[in-house]
Protein backbone atom coordinates (compact mmCIF):
# COMPACT_ATOMS: atom_id res chain seq x y z
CA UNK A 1 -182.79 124.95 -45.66
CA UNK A 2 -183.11 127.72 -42.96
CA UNK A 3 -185.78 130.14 -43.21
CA UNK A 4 -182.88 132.38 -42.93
CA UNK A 5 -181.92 131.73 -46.43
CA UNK A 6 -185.55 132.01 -47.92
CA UNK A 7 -186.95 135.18 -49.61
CA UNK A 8 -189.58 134.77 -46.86
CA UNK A 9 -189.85 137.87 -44.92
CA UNK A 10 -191.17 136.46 -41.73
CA UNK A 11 -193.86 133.85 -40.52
CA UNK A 12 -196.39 136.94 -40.47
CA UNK A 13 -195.77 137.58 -43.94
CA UNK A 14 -196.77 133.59 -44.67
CA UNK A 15 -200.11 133.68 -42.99
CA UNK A 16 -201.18 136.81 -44.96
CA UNK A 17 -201.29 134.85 -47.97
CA UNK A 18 -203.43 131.81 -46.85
CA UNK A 19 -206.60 133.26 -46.19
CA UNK A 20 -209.44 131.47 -45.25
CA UNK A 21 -212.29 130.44 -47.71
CA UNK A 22 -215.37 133.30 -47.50
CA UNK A 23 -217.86 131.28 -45.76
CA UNK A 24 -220.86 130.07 -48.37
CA UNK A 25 -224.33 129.49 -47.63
CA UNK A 26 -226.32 126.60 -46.95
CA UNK A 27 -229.00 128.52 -48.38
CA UNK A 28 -230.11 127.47 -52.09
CA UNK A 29 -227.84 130.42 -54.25
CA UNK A 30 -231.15 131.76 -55.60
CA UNK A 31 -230.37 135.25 -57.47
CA UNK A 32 -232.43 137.26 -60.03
CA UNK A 33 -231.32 137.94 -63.47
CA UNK A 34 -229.29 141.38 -62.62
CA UNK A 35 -227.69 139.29 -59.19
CA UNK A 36 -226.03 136.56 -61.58
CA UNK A 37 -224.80 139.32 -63.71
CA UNK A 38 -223.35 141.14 -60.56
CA UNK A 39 -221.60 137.73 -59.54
CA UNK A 40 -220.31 136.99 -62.99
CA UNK A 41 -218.59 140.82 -62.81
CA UNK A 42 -217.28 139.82 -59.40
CA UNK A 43 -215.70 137.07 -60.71
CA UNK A 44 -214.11 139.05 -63.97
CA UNK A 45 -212.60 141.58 -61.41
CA UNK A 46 -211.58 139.01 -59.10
CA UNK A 47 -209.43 137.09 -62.12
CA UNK A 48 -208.24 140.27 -63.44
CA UNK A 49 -206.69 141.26 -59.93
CA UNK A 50 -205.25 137.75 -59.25
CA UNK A 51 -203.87 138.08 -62.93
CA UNK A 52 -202.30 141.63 -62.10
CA UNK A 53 -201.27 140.36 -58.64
CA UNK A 54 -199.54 137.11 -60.45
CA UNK A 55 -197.48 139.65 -62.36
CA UNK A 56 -195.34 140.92 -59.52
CA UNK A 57 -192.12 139.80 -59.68
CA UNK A 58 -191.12 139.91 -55.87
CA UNK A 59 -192.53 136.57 -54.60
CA UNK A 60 -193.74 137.92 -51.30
CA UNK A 61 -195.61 141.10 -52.35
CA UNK A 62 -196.38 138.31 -55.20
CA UNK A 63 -198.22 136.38 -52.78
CA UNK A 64 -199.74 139.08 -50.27
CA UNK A 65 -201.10 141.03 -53.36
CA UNK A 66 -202.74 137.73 -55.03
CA UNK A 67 -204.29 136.27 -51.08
CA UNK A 68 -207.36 138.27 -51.76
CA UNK A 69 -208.14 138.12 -55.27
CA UNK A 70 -207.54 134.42 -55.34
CA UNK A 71 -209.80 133.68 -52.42
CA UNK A 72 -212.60 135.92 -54.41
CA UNK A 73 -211.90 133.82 -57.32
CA UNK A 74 -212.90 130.38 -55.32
CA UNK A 75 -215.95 132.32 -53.69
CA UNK A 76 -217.51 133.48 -57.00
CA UNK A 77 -216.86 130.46 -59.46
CA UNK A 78 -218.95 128.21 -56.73
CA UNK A 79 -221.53 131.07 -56.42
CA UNK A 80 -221.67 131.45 -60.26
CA UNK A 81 -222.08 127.49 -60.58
CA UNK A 82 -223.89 127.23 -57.84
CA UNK A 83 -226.58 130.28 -59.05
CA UNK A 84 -230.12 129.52 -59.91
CA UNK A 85 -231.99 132.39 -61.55
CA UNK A 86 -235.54 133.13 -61.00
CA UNK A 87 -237.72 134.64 -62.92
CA UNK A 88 -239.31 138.04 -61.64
CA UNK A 89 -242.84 136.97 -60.31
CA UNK A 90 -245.79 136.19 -62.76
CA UNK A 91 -248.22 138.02 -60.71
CA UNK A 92 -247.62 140.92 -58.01
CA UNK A 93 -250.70 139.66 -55.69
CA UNK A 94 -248.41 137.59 -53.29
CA UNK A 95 -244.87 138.77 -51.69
CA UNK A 96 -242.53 136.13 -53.52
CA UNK A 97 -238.45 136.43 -54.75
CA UNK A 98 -238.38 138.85 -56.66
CA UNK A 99 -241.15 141.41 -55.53
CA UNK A 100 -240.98 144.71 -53.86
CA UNK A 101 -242.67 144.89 -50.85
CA UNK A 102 -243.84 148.47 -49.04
CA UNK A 103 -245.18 147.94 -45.50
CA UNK A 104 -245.38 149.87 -42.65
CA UNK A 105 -243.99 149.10 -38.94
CA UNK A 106 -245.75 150.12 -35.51
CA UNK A 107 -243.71 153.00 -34.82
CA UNK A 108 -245.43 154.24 -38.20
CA UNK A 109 -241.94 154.15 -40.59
CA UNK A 110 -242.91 153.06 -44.17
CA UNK A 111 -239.78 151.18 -46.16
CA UNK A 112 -239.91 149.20 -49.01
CA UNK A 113 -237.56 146.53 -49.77
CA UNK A 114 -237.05 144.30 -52.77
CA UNK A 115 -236.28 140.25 -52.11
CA UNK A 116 -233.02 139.14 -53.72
CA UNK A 117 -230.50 136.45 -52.93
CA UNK A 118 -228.23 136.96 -50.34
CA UNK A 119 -225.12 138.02 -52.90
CA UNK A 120 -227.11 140.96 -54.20
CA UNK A 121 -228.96 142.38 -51.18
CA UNK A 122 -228.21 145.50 -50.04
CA UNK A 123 -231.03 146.76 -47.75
CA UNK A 124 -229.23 150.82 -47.51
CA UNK A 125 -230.00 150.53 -51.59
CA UNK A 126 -233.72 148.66 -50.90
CA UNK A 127 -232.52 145.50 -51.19
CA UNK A 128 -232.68 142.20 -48.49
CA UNK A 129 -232.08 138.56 -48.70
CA UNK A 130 -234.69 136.34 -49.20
CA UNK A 131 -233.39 134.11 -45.80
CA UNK A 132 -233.71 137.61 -43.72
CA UNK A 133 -236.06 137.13 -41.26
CA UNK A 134 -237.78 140.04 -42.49
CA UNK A 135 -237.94 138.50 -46.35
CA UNK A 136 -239.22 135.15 -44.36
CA UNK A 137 -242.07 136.89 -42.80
CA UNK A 138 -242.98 138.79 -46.01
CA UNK A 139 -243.36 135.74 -47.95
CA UNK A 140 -246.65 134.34 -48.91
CA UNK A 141 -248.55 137.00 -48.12
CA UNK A 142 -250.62 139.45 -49.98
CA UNK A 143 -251.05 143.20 -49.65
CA UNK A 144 -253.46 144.15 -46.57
CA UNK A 145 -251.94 141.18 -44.62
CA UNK A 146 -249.94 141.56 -41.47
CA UNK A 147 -246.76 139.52 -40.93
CA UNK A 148 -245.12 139.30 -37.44
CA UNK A 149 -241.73 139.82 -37.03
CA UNK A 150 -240.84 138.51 -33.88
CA UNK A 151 -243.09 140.32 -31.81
CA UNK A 152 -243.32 143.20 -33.83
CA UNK A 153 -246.64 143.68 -36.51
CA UNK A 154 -246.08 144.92 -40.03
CA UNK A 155 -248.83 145.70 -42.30
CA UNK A 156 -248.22 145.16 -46.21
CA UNK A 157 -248.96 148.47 -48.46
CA UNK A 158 -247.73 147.46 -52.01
CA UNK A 159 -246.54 144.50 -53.60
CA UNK A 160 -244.51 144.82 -57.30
């Protein structure tokens, strides 16, 4: 059969409904307690868009409408199965997932950033992945230390 006798509007119109896969991590899917919840409401509002998408009854807004949600759907069932939860630190003595970290940086800024897993960080809300490179030079080390970051110093405050 001819494309000319399909409901397909064009080849453009094809391609917008096979996204690619979101890329996942190599990294182990660690997440705190509030980051698996966040995933598992991902996933809820990614099913209930692919279910309101698969109610369309024109098959190619059918399919354009449903491209996104369904590709969500596939990235948040792996990173909900995938998701390991740890437990907020024990002790607040040593920078580890979980803590809040204050430092300060050489040009004398103070921030303070929580370690989370990468699904859940958000460093404009405080918030970075434990795989930054800034996380990765925070680790392991207690408050009064200095970690290098690249060639840049940063001196730790607080730890909680």
């Amino acid at each position: 059969m001819s494309v000319a006798f399909t409901k397909e509007e064009s080849a453009e119109t094809a391609s917008e409904t096979l996204l690619p896969d979101r890329p996942i991590s190599p990294e182990a899917n660690l997440v705190t307690e509030a980051g698996l919840k966040a995933l598992r409401d991902q996933l809820d509002a990614a099913r209930k868009a692919y279910e309101t998408a698969s109610a369309i009854e024109d098959v190619n807004d059918r399919r354009r409408e449903a491209a996104g949600p369904l590709r969500d759907l596939r990235y948040f069932t792996q990173r909900v199965r995938t998701a390991q939860v740890i437990p907020p630190p024990a002790q607040a003595d040593t920078v580890a997932f979980g803590s809040t970290v204050t430092f300060s940086r050489e040009d004398g800024r103070v921030q303070k950033y929580r370690i989370v897993g990468e699904d859940e960080a958000d460093p404009k809300s405080g918030s970075i992945s434990y795989v930054s490179p800034l996380a990765r030079a925070l680790m392991g080390k207690t408050a009064g230390d200095v970690a290098n970051l690249g060639d840049k110093e940063i001196d730790i405050i607080d730890i909680s």
